[in-house]
PDB file of N, CA and C in Angstrom:
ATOM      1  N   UNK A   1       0.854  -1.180   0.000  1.00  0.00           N
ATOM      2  CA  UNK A   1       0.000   0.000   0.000  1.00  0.00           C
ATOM      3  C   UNK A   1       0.898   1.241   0.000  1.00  0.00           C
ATOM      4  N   UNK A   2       0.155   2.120  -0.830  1.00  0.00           N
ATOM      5  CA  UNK A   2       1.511   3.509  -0.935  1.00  0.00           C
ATOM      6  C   UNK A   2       1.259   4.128   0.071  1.00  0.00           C
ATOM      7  N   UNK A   3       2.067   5.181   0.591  1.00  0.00           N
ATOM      8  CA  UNK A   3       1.969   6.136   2.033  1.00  0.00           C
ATOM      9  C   UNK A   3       0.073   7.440   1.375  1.00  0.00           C
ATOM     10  N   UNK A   4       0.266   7.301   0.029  1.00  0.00           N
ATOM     11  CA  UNK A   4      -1.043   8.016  -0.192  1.00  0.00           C
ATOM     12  C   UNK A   4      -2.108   7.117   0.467  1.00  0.00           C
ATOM     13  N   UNK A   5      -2.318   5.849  -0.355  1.00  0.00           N
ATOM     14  CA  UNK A   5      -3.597   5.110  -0.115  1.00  0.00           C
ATOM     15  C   UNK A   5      -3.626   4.529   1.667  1.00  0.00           C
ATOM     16  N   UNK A   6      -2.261   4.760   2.063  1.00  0.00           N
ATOM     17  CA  UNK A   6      -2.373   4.591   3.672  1.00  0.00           C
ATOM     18  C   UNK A   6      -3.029   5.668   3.854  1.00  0.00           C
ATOM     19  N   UNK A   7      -2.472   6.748   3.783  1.00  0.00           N
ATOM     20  CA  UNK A   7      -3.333   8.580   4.463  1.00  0.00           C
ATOM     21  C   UNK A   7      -4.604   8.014   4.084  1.00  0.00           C
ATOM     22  N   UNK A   8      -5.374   8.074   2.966  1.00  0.00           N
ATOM     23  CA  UNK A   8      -6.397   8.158   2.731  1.00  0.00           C
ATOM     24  C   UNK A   8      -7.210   7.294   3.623  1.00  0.00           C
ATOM     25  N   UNK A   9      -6.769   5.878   4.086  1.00  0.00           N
ATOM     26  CA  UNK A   9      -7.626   5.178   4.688  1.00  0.00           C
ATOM     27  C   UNK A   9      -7.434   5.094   5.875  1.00  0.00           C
ATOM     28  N   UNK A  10      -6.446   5.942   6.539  1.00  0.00           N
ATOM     29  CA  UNK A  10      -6.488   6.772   7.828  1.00  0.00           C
ATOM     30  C   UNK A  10      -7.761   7.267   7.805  1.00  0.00           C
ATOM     31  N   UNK A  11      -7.413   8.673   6.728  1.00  0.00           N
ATOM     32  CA  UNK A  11      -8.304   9.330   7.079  1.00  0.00           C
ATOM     33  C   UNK A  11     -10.394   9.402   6.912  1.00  0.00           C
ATOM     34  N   UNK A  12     -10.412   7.636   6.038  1.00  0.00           N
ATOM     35  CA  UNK A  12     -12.034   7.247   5.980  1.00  0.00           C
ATOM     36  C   UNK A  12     -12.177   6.899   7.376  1.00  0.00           C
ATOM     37  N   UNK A  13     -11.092   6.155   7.997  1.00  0.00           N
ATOM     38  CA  UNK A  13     -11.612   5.595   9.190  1.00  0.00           C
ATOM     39  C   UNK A  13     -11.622   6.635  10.338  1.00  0.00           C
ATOM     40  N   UNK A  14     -10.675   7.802  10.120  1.00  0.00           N
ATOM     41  CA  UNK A  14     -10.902   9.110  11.009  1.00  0.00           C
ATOM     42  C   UNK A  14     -12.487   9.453  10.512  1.00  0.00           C
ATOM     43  N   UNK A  15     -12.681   9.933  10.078  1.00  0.00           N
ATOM     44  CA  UNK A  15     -14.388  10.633   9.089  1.00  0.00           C
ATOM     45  C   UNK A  15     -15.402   9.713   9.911  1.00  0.00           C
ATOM     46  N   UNK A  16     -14.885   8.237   9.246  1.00  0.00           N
ATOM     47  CA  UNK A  16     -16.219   7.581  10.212  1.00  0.00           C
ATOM     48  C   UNK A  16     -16.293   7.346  11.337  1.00  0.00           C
ATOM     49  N   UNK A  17     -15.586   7.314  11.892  1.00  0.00           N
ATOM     50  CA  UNK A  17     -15.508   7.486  13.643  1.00  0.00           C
ATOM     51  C   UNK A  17     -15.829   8.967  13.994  1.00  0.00           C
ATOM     52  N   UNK A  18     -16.107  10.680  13.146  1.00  0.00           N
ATOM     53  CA  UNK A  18     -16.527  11.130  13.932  1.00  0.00           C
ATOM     54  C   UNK A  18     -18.087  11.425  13.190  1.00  0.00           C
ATOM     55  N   UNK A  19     -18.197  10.122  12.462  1.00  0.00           N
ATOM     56  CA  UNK A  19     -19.504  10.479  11.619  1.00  0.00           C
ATOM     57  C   UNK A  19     -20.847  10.184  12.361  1.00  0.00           C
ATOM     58  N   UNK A  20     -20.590   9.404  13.803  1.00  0.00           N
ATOM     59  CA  UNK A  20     -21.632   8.979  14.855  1.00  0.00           C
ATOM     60  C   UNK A  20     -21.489   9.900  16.022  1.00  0.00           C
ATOM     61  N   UNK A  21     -22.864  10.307  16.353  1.00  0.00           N
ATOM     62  CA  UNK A  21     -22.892  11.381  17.771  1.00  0.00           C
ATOM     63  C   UNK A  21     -22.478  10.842  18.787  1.00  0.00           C
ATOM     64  N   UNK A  22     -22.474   9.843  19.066  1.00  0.00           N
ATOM     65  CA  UNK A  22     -21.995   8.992  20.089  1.00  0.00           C
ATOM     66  C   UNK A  22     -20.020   9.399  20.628  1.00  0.00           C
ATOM     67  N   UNK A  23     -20.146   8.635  19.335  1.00  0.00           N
ATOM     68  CA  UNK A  23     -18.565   8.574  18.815  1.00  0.00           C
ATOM     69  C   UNK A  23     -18.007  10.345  19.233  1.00  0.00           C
ATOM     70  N   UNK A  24     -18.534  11.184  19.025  1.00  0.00           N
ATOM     71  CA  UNK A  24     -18.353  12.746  19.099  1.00  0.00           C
ATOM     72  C   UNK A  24     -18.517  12.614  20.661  1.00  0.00           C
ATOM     73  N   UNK A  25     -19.650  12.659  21.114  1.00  0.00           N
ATOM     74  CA  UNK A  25     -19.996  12.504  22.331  1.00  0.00           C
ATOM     75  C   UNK A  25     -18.956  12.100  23.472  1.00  0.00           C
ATOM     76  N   UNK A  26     -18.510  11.083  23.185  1.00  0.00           N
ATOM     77  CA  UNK A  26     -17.216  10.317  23.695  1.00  0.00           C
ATOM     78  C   UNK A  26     -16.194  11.505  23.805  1.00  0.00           C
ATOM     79  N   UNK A  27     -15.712  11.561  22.548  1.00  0.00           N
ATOM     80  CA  UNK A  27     -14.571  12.539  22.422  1.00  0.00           C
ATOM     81  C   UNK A  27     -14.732  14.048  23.395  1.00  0.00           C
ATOM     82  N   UNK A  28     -16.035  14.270  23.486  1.00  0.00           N
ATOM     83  CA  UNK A  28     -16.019  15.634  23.907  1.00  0.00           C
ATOM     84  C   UNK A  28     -16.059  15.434  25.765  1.00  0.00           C
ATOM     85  N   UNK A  29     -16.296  14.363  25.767  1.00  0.00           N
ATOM     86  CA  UNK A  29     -16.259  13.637  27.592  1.00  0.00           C
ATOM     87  C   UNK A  29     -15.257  13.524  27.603  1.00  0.00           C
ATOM     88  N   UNK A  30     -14.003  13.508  26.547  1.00  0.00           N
ATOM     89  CA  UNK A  30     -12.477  12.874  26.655  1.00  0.00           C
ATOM     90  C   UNK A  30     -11.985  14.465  27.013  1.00  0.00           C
ATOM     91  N   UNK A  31     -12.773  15.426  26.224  1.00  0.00           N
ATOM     92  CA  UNK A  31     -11.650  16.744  26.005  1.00  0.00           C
ATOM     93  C   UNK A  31     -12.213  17.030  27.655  1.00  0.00           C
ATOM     94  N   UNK A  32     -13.221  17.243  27.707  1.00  0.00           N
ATOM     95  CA  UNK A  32     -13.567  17.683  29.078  1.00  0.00           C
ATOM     96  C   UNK A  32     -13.045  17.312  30.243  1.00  0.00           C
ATOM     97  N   UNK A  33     -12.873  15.752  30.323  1.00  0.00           N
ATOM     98  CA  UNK A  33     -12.554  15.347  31.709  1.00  0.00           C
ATOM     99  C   UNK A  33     -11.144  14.797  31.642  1.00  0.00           C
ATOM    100  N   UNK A  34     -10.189  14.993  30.436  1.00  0.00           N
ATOM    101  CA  UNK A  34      -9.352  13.910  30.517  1.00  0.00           C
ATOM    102  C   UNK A  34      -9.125  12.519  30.538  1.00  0.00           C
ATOM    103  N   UNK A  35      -8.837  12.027  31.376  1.00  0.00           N
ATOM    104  CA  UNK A  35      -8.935  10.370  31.406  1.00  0.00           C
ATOM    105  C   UNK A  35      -9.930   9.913  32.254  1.00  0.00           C
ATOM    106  N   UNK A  36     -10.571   8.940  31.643  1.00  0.00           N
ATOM    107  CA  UNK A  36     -12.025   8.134  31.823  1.00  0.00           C
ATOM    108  C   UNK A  36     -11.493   6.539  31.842  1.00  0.00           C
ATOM    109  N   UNK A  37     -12.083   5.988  33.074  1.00  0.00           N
ATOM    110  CA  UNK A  37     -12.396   4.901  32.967  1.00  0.00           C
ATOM    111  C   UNK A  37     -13.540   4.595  31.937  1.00  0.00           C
ATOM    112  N   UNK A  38     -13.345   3.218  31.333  1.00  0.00           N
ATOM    113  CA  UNK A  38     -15.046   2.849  30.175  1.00  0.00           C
ATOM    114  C   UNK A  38     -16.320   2.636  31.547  1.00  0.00           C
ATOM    115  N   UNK A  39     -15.646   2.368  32.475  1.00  0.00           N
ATOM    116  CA  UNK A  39     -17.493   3.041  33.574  1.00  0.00           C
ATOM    117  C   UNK A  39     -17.602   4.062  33.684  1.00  0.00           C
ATOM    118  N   UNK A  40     -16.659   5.232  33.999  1.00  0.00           N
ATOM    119  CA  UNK A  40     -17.131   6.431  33.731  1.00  0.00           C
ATOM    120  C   UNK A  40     -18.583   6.671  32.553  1.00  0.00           C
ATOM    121  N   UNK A  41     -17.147   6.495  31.628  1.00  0.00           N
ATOM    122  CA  UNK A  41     -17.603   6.866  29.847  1.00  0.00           C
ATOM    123  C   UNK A  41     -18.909   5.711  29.379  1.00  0.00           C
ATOM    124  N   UNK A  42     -19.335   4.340  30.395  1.00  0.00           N
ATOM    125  CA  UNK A  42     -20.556   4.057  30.188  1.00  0.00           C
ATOM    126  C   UNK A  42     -21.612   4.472  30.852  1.00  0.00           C
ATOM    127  N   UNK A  43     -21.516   5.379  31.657  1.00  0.00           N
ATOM    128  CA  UNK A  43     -22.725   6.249  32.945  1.00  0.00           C
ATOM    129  C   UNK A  43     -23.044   7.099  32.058  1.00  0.00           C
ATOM    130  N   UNK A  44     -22.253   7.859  31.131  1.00  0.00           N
ATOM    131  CA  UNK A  44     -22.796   9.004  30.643  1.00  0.00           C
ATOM    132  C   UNK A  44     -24.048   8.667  29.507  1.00  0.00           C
ATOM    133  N   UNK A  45     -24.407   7.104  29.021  1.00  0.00           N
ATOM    134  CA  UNK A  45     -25.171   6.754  27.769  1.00  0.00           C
ATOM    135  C   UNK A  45     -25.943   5.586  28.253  1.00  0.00           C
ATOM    136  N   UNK A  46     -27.084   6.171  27.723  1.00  0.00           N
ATOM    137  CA  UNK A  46     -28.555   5.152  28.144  1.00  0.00           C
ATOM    138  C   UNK A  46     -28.462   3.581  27.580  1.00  0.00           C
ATOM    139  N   UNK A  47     -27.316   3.609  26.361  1.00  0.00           N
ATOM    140  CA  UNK A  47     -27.188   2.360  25.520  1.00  0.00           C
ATOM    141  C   UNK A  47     -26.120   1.421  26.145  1.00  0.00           C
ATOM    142  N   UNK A  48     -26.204   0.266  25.874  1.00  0.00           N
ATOM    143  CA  UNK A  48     -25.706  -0.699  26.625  1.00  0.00           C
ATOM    144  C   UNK A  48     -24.313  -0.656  26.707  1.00  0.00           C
ATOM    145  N   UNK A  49     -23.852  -1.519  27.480  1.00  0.00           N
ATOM    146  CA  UNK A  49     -22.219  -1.040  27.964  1.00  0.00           C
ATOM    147  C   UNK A  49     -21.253  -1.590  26.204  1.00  0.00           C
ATOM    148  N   UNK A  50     -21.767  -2.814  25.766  1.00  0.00           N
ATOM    149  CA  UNK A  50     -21.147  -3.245  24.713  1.00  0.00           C
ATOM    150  C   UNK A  50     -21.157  -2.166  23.566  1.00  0.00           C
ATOM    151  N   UNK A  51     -22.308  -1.505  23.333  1.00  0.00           N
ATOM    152  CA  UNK A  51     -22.517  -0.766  22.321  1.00  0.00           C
ATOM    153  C   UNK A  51     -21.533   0.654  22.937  1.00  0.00           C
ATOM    154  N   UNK A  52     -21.214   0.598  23.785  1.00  0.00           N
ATOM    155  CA  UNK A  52     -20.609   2.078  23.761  1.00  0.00           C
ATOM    156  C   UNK A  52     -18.989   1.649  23.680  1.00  0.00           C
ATOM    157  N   UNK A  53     -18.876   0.068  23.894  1.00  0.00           N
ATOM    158  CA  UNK A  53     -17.283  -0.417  23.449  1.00  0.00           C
ATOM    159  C   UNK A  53     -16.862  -0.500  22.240  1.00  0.00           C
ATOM    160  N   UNK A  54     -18.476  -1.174  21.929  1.00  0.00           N
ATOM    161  CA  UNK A  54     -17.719  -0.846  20.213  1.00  0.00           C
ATOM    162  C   UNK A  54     -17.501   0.438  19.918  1.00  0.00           C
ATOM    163  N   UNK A  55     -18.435   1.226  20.074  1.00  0.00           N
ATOM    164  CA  UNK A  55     -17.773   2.830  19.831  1.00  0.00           C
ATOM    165  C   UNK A  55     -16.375   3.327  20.295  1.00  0.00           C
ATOM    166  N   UNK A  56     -15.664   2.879  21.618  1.00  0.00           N
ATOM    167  CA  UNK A  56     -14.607   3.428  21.910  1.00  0.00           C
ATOM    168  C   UNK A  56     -13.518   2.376  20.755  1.00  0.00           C
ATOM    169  N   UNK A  57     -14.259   1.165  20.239  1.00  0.00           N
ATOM    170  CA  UNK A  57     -13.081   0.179  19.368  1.00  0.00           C
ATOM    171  C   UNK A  57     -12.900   1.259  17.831  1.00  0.00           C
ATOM    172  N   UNK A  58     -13.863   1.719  17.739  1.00  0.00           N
ATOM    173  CA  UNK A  58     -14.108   2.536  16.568  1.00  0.00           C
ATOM    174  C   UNK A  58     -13.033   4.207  17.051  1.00  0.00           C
ATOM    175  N   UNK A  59     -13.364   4.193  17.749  1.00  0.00           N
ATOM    176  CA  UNK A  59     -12.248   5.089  18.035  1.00  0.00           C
ATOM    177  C   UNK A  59     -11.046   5.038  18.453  1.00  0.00           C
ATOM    178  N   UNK A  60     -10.418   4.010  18.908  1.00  0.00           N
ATOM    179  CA  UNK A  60      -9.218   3.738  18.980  1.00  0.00           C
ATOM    180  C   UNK A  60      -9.070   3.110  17.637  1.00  0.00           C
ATOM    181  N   UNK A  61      -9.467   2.438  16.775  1.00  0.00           N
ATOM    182  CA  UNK A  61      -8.763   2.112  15.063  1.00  0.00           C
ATOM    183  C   UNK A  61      -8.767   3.161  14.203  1.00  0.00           C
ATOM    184  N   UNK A  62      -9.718   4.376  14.523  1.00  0.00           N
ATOM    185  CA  UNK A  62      -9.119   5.729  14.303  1.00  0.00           C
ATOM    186  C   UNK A  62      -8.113   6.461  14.460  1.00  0.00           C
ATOM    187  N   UNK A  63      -7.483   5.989  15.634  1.00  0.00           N
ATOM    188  CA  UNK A  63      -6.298   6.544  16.865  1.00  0.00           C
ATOM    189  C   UNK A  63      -6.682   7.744  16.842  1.00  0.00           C
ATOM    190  N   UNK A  64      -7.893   7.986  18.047  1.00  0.00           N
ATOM    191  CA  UNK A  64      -8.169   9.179  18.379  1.00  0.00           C
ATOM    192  C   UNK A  64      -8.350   9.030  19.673  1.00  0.00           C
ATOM    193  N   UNK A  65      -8.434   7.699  20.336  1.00  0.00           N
ATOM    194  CA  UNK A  65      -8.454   7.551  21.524  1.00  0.00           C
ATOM    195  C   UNK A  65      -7.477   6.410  22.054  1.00  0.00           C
ATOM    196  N   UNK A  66      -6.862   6.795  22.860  1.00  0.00           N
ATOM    197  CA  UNK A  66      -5.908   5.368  23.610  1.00  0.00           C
ATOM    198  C   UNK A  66      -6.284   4.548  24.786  1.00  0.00           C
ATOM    199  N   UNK A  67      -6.059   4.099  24.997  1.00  0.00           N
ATOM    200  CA  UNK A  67      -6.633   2.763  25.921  1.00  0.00           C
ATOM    201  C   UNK A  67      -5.110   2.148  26.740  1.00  0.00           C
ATOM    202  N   UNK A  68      -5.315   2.725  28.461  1.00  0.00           N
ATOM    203  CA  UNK A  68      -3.987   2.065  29.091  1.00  0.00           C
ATOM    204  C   UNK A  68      -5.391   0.941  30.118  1.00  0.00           C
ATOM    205  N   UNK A  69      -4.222  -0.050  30.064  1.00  0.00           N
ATOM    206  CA  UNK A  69      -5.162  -1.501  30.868  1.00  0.00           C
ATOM    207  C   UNK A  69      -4.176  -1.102  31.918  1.00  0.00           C
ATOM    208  N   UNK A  70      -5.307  -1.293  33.541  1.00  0.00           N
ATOM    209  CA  UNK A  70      -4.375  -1.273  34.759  1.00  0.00           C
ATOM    210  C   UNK A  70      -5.323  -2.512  35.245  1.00  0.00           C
ATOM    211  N   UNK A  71      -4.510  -3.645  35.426  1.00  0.00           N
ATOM    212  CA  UNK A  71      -5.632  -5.026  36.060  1.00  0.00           C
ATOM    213  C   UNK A  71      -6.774  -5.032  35.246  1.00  0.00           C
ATOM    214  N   UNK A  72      -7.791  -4.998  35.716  1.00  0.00           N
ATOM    215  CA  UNK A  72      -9.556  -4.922  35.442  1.00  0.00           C
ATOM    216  C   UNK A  72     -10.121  -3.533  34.695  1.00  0.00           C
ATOM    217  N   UNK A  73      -9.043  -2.759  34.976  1.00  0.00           N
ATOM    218  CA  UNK A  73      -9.736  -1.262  34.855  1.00  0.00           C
ATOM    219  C   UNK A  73      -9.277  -0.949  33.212  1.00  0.00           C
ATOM    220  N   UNK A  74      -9.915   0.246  32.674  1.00  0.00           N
ATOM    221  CA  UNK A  74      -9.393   0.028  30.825  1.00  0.00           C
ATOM    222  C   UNK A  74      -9.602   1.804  31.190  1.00  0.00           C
ATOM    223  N   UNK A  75      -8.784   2.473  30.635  1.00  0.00           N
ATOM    224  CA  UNK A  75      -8.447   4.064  30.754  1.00  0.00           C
ATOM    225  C   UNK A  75      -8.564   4.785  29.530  1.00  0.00           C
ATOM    226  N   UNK A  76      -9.708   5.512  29.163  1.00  0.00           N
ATOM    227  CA  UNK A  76      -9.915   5.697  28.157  1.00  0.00           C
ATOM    228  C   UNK A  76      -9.103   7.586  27.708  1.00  0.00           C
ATOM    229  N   UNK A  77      -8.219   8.063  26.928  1.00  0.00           N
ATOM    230  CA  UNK A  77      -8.181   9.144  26.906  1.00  0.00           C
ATOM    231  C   UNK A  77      -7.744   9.879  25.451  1.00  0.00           C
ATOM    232  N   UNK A  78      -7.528  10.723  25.344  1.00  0.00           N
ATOM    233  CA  UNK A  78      -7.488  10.987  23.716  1.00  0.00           C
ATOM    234  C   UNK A  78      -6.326  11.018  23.016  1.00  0.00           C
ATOM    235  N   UNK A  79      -6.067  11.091  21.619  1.00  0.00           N
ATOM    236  CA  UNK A  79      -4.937  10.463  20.987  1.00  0.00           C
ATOM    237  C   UNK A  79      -4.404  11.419  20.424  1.00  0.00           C
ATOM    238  N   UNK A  80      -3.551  12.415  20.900  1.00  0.00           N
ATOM    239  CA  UNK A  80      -3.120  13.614  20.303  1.00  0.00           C
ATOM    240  C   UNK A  80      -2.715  13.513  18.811  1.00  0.00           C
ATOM    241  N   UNK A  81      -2.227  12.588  18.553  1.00  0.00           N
ATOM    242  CA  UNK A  81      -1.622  11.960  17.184  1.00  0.00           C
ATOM    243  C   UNK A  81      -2.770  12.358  16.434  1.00  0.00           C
ATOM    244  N   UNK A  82      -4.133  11.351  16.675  1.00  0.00           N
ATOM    245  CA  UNK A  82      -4.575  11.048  15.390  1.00  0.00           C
ATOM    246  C   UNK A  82      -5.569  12.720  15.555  1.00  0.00           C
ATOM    247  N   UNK A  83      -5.584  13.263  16.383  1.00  0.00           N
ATOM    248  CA  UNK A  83      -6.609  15.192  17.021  1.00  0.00           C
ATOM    249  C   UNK A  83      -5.835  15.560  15.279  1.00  0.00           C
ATOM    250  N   UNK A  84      -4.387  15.749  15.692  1.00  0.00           N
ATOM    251  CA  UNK A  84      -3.299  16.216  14.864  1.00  0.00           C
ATOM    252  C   UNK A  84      -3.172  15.742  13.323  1.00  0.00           C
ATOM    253  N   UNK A  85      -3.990  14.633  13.201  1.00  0.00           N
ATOM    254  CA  UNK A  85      -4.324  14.310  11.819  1.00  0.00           C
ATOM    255  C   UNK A  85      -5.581  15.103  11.313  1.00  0.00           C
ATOM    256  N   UNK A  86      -6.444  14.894  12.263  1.00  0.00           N
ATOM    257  CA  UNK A  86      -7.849  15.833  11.735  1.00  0.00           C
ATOM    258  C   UNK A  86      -7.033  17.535  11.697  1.00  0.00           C
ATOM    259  N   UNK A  87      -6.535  18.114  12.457  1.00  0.00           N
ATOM    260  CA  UNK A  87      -6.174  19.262  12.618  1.00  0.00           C
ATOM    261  C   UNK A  87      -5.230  19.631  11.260  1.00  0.00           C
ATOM    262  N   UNK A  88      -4.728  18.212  10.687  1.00  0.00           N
ATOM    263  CA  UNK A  88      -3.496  18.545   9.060  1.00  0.00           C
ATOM    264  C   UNK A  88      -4.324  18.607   8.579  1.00  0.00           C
ATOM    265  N   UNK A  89      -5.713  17.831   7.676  1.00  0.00           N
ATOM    266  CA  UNK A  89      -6.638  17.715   6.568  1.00  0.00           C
ATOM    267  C   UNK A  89      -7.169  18.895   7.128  1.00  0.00           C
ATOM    268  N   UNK A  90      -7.915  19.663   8.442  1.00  0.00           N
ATOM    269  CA  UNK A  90      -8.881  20.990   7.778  1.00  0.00           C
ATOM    270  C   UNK A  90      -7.370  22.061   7.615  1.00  0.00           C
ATOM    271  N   UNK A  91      -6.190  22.176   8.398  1.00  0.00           N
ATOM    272  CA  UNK A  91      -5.241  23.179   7.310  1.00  0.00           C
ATOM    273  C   UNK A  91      -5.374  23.051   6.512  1.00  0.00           C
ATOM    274  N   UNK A  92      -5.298  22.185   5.857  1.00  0.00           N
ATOM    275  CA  UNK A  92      -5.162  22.243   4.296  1.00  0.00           C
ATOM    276  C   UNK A  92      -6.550  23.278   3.368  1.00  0.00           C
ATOM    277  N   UNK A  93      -7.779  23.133   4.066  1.00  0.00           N
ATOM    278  CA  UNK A  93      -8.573  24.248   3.205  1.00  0.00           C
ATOM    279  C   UNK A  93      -8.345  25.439   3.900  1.00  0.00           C
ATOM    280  N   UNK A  94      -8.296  25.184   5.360  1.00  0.00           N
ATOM    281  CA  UNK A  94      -8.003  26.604   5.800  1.00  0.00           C
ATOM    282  C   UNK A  94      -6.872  27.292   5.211  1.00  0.00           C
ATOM    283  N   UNK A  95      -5.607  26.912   4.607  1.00  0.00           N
ATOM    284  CA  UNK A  95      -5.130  27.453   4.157  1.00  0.00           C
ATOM    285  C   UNK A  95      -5.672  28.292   2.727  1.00  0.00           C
ATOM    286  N   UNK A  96      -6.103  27.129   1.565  1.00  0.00           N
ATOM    287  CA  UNK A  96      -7.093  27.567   0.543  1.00  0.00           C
ATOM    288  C   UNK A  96      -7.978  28.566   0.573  1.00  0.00           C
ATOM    289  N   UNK A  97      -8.725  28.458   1.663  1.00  0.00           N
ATOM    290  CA  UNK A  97      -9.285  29.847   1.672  1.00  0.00           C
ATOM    291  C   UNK A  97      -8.872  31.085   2.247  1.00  0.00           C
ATOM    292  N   UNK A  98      -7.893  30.441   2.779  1.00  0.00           N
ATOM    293  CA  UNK A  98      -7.012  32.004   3.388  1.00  0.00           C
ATOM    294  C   UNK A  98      -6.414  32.882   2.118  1.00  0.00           C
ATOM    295  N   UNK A  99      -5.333  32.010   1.118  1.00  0.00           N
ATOM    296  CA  UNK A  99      -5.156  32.222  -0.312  1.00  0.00           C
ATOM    297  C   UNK A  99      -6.147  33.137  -1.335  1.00  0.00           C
ATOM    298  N   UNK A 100      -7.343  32.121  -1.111  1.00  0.00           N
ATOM    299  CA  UNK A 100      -8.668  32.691  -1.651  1.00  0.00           C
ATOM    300  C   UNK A 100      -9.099  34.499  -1.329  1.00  0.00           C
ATOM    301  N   UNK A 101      -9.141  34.275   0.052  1.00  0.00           N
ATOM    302  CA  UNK A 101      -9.193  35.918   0.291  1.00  0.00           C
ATOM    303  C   UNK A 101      -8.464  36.608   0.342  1.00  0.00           C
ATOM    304  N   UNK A 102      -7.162  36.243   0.111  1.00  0.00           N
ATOM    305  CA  UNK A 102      -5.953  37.309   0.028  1.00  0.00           C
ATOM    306  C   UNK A 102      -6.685  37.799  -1.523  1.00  0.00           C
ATOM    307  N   UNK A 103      -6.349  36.897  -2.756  1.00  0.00           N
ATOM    308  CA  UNK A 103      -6.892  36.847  -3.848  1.00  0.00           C
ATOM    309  C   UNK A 103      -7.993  37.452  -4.027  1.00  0.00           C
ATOM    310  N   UNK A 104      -8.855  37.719  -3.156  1.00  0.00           N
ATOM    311  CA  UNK A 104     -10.221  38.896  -3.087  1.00  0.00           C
ATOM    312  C   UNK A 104      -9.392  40.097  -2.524  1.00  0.00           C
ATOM    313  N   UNK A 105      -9.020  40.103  -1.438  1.00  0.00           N
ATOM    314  CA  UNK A 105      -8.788  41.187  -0.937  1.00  0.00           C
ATOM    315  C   UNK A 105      -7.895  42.159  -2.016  1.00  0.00           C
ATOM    316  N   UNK A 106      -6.690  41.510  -2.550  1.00  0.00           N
ATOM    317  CA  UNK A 106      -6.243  42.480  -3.846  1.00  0.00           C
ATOM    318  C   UNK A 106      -7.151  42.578  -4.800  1.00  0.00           C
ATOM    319  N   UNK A 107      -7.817  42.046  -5.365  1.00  0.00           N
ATOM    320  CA  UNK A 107      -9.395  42.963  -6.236  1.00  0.00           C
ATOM    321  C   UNK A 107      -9.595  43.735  -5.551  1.00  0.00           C
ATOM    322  N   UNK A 108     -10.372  43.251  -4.046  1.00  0.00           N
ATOM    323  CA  UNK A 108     -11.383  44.996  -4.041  1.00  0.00           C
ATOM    324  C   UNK A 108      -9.958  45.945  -3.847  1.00  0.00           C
ATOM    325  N   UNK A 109      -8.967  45.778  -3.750  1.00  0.00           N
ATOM    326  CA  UNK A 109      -7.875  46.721  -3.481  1.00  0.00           C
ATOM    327  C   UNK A 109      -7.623  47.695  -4.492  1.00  0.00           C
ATOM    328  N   UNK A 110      -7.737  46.744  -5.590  1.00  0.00           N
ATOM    329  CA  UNK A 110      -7.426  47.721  -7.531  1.00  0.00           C
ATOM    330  C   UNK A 110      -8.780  48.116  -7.702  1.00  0.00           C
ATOM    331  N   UNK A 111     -10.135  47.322  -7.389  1.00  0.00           N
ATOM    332  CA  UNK A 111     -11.327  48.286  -7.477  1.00  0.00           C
ATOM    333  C   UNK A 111     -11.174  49.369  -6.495  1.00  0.00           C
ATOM    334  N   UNK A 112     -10.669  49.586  -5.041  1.00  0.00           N
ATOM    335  CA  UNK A 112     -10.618  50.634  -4.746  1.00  0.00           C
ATOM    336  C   UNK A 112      -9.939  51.900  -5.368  1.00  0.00           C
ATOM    337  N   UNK A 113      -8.556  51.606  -5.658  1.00  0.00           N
ATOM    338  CA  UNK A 113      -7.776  52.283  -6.164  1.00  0.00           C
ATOM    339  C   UNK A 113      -8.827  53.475  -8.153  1.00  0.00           C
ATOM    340  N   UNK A 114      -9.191  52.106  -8.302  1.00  0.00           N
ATOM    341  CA  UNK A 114     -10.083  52.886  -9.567  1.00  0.00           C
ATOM    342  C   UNK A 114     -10.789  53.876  -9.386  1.00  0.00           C
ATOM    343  N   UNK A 115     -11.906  53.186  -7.946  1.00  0.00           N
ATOM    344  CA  UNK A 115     -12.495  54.286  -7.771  1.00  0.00           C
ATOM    345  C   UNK A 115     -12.047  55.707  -7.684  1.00  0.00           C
ATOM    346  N   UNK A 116     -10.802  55.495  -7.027  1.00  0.00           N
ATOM    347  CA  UNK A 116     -10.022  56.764  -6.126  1.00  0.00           C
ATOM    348  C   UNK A 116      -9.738  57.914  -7.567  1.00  0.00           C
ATOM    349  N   UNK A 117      -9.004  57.281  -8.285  1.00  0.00           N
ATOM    350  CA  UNK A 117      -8.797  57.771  -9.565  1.00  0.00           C
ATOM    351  C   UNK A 117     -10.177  58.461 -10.607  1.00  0.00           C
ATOM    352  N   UNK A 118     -11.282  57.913 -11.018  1.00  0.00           N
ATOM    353  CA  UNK A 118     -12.264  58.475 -11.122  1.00  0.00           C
ATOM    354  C   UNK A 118     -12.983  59.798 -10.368  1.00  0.00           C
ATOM    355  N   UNK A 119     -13.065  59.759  -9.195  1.00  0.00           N
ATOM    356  CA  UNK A 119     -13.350  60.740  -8.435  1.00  0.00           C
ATOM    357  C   UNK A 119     -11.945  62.053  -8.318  1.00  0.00           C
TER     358      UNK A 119
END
């Protein structure tokens, strides 16, 4: 597999892991509280304890969340790595449209200037 078609299927499996509210949900209990036990992070959801594991499995094959095992206990907290992957793909338009309005901003700059000249 080339390092492209790797990125890319990083980044389907990033997309679909934050394509469920749940899955978001999680993450935003991660930014808030830091590190969570999965009882914590299963008190907060009416749906069964399995269904909210598969969601954290879906998010750790994202690597957006990490998982330290102490005995019995499973530590759920977030994956700066893969934050830092979502944070490279939106630079990339944020940059584009930053470009974009520079690229406006010199138009209305020479339409100003016209005006100035007319008057």
């Amino acid at each position: 597999m080339t390092q492209g078609s790797q990125r890319f299927a990083g980044r389907q499996r990033l997309f679909y892991a934050l394509a469920d509210p749940t899955r978001r949900e999680i993450l935003e209990l991660l930014v808030a509280n830091g590190k969570m036990s999965a009882t914590e992070l299963y008190e907060n959801f009416s749906t069964s304890h399995p269904a909210v594991s598969q969601h954290l499995g879906v998010l750790r094959q994202a690597d957006l969340v990490r998982l330290e095992k102490f005995a019995q206990k499973h530590i759920y907290s977030l994956n700066l790595n893969g934050i830092s992957e979502l944070d490279r793909w939106v630079d990339q338009f944020r940059d584009l449209w930053d470009q974009r309005f520079g690229e406006l901003d010199r138009v209305l700059e020479k339409e100003k200037r016209k005006d100035r000249k007319r008057k």
